[in-house]
Protein backbone atom coordinates (compact mmCIF):
# COMPACT_ATOMS: atom_id res chain seq x y z
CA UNK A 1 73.09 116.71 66.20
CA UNK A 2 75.92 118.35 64.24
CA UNK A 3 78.69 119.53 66.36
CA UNK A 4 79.00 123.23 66.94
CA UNK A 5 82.17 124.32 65.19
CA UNK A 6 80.60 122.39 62.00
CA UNK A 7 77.52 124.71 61.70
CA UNK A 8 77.10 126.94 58.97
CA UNK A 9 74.74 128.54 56.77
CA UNK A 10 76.16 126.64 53.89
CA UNK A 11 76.05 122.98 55.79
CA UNK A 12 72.21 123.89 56.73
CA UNK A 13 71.44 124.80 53.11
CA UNK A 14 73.20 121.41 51.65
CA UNK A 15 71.57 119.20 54.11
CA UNK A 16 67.89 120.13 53.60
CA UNK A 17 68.42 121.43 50.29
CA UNK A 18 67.10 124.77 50.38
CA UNK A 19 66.75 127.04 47.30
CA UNK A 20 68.62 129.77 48.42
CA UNK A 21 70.20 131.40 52.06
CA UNK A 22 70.82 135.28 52.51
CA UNK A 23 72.07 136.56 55.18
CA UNK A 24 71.55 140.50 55.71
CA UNK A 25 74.97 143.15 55.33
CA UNK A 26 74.81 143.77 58.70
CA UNK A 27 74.94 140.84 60.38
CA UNK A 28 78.02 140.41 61.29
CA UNK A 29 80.22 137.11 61.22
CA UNK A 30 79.86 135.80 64.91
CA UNK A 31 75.83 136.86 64.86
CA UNK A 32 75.83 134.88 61.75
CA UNK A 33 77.92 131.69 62.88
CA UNK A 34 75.81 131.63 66.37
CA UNK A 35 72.28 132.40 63.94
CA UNK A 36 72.99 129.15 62.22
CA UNK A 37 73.59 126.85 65.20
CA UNK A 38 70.28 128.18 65.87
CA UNK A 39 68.67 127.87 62.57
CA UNK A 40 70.54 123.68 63.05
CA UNK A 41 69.04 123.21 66.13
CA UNK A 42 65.41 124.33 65.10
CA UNK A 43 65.49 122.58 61.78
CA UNK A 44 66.77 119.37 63.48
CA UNK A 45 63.32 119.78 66.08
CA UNK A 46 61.02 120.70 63.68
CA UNK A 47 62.02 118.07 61.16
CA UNK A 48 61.05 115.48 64.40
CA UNK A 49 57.74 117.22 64.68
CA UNK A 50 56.66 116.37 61.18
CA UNK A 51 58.71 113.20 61.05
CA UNK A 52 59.72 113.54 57.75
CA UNK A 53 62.94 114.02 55.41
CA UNK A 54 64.87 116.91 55.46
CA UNK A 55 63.70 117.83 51.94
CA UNK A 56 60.15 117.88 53.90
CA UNK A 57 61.12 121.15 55.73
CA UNK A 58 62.60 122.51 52.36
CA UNK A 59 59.47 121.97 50.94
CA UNK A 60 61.51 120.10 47.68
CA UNK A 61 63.88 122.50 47.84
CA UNK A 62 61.82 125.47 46.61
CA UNK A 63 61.93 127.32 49.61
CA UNK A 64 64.76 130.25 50.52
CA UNK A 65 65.99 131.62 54.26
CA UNK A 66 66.78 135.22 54.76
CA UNK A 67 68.43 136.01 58.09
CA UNK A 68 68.37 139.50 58.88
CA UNK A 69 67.36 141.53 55.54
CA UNK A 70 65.30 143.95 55.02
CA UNK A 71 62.28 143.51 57.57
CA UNK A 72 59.59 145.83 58.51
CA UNK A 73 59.37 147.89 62.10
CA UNK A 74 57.69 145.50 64.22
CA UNK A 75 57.69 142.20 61.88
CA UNK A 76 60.44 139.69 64.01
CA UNK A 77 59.92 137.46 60.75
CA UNK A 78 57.68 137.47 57.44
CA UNK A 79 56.90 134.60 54.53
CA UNK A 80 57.11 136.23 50.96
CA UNK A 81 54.10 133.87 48.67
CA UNK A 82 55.64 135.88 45.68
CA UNK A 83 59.11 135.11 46.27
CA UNK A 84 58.70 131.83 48.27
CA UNK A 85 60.82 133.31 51.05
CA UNK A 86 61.21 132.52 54.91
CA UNK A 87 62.55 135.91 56.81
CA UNK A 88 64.02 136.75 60.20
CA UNK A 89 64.62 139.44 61.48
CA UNK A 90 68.38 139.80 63.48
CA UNK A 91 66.93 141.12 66.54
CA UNK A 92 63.65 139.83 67.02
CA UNK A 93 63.13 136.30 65.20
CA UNK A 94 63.68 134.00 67.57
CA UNK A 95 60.57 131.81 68.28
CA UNK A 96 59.12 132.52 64.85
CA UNK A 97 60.27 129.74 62.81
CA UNK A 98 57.61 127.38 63.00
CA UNK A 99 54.80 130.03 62.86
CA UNK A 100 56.96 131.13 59.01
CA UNK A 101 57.33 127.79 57.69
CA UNK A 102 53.63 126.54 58.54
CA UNK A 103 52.73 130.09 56.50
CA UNK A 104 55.70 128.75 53.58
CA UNK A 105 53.84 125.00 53.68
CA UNK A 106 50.44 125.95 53.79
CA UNK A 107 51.44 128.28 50.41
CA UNK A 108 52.79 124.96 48.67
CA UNK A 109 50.33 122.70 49.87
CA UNK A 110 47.80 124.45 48.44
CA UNK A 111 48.57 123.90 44.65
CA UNK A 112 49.09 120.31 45.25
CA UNK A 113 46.34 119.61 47.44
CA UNK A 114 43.32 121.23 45.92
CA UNK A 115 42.36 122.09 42.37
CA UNK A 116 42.28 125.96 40.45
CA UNK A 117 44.20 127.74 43.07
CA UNK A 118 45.37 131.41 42.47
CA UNK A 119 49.15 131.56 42.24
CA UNK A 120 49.52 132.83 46.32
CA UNK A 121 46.09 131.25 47.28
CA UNK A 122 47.10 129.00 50.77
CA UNK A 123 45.74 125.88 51.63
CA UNK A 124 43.65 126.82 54.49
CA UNK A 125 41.58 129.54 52.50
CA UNK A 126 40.84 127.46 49.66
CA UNK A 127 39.91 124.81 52.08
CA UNK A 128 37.53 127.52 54.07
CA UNK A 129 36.33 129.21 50.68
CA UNK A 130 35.19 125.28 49.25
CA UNK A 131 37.29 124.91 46.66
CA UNK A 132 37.50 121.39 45.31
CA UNK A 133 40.65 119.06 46.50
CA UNK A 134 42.27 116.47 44.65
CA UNK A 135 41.70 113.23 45.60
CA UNK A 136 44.18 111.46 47.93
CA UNK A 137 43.97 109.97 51.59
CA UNK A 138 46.80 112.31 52.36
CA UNK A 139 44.53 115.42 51.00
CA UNK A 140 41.34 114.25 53.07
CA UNK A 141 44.04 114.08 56.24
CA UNK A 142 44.94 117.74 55.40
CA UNK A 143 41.71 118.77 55.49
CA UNK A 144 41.26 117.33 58.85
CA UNK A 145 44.03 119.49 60.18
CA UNK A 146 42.23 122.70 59.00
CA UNK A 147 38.37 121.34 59.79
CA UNK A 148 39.89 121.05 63.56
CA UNK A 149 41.12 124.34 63.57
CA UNK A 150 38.57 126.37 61.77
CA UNK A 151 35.33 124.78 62.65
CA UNK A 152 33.48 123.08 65.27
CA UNK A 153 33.16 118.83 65.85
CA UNK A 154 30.02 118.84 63.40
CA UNK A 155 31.46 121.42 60.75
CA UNK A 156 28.09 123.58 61.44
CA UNK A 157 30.12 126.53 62.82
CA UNK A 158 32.72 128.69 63.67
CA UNK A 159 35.98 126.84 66.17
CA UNK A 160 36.63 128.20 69.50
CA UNK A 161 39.89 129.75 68.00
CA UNK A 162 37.76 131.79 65.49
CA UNK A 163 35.74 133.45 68.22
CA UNK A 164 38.77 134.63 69.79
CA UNK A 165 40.76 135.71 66.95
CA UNK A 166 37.59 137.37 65.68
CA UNK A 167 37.18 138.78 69.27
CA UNK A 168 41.16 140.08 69.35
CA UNK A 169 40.42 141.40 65.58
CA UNK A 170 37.37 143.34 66.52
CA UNK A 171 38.96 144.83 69.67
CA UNK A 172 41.81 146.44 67.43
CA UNK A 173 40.11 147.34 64.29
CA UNK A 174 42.25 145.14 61.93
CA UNK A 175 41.35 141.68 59.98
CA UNK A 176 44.40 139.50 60.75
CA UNK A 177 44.11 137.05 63.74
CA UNK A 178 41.53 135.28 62.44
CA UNK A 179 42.30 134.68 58.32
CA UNK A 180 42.35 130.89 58.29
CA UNK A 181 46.00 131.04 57.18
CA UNK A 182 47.11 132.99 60.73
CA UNK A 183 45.19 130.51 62.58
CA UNK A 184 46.47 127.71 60.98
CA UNK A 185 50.01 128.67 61.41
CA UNK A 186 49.31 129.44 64.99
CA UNK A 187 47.83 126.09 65.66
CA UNK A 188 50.95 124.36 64.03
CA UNK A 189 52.97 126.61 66.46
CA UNK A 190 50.94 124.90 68.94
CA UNK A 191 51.65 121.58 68.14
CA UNK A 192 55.10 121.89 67.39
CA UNK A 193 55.24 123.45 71.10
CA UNK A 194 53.84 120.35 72.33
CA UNK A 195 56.26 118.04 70.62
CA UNK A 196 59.06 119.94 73.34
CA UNK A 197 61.47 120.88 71.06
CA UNK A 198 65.17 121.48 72.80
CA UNK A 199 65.07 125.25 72.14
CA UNK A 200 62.87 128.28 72.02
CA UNK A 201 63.98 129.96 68.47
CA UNK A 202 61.58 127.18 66.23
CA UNK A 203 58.90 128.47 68.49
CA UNK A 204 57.86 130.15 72.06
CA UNK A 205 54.91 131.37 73.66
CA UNK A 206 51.64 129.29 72.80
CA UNK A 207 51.45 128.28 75.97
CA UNK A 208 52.51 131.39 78.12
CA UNK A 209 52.15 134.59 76.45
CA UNK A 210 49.65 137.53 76.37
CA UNK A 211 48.54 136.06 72.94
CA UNK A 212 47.89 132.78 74.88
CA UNK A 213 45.76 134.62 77.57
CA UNK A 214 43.89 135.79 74.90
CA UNK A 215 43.12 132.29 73.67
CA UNK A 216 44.84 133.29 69.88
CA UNK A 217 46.60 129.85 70.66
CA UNK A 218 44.31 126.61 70.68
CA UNK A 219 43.14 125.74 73.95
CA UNK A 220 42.25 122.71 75.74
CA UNK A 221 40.41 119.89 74.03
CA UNK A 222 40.47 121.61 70.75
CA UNK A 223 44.27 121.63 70.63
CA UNK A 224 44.62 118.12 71.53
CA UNK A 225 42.37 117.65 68.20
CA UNK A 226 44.35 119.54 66.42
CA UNK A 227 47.62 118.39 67.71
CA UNK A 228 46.24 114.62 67.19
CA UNK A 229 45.08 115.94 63.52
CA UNK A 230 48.08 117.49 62.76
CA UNK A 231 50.20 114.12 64.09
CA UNK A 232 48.06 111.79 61.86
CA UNK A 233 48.99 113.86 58.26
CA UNK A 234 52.82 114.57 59.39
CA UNK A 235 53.35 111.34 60.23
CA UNK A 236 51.96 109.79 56.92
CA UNK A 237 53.27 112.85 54.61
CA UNK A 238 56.64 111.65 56.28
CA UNK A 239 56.57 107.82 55.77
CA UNK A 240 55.10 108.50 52.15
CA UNK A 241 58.63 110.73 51.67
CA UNK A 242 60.93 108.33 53.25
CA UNK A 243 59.31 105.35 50.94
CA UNK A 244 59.66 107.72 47.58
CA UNK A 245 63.54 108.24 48.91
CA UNK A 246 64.10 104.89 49.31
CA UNK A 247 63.12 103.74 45.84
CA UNK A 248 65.88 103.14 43.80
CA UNK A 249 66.90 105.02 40.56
């Protein structure tokens, strides 16, 4: 782990390799030196949950941070599809990374992974809707991960997460718990919970929360499914990386 006085927006964007890093007017200089020990500290965990490069958490570099632009009443963080964009808010972002990137991967998968997608189409829709994948072992291990969250053992029906975010949806007029890509990204919180990373600002709260109660998180055997899922494709996306870095030229 990178010692503390060596942290800095600009080491985290030349080690994984990110497009771009903005950091908001008002953030001032300490907030923004002590937000990227915590941005370090997160990537560092996260990039042990998928055991993979760091140009894995990147995404190839395509991907930009924003640390405390903009933001929306209410939002602690957002992912942009248009702009390819990861944001926190100052204030309230902690505990929201791995929720955002899952949203950012899930985006970029989706083009790669599965044939005529629209420009922001993710992954787990086109998966849901039927669209046609492209064939590769690492493709049919994807669509594992989002079988196990969406649907039942057999594939006949709706997953034990659906009925509750369709439940929590229902019960406050809105459609947004339970679009595939929410649930998907909430189930990778999951997971990535379960790995125990060493802090709480890549992700808190699928475990104990209100949300949690609820069952919006997985639950029981389904999240060990999912978490085993999820396990089998990081760990091979991550060895397939490592080989292609390894080869010379």
């Amino acid at each position: 782990m990178t010692a503390h006085a060596d942290i800095s927006f600009v080491t985290i964007r030349r080690r994984f390799d990110f497009r771009s890093i903005e950091i908001g007017r008002w953030v001032t200089p300490a907030e923004r030196d002590r937000a990227a020990g915590y941005f370090l500290h997160a990537l560092e965990d996260l990039m042990a949950a998928l055991q993979g490069p760091e140009h894995l958490v990147s995404l190839r570099g395509t991907l930009g941070l924003q640390y405390g632009i903009g933001g929306q009443l209410g939002v602690a963080a957002h992912y942009l599809p248009a702009s390819r964009q990861l944001a926190l808010a100052k204030n309230a972002g902690a505990g929201s990374l791995a929720h955002e990137w899952f949203h950012a991967f899930d985006h970029y998968i989706g083009a790669k992974a599965f044939l005529h997608t629209a420009p922001l189409q993710f992954a787990s829709s086109a998966w849901l809707e039927g669209t046609a994948q492209r064939r590769h072992p690492l493709n049919q291990r994807l669509a594992d991960c989002l079988k196990a969250v969406l649907l039942t053992d057999d594939g006949t029906a709706p997953s034990q997460l659906f009925e509750a975010s369709q439940k929590a949806d229902n019960q406050l007029k809105v459609l947004y718990y339970a679009r595939p890509e929410e649930m998907c990204a909430r189930a990778f919180e999951a997971f990535v919970e379960d790995c125990q990373p060493g802090n709480r600002f890549l992700v808190n709260g699928t475990i104990q929360s209100d949300e949690a109660h609820a069952g919006l998180y997985p639950q029981g055997r389904q999240r060990q499914q999912i978490n085993q899922a999820f396990e089998r494709y990081f760990s091979a996306l991550g060895q397939a990386l490592y080989r292609e870095q390894e080869k010379p030229g």
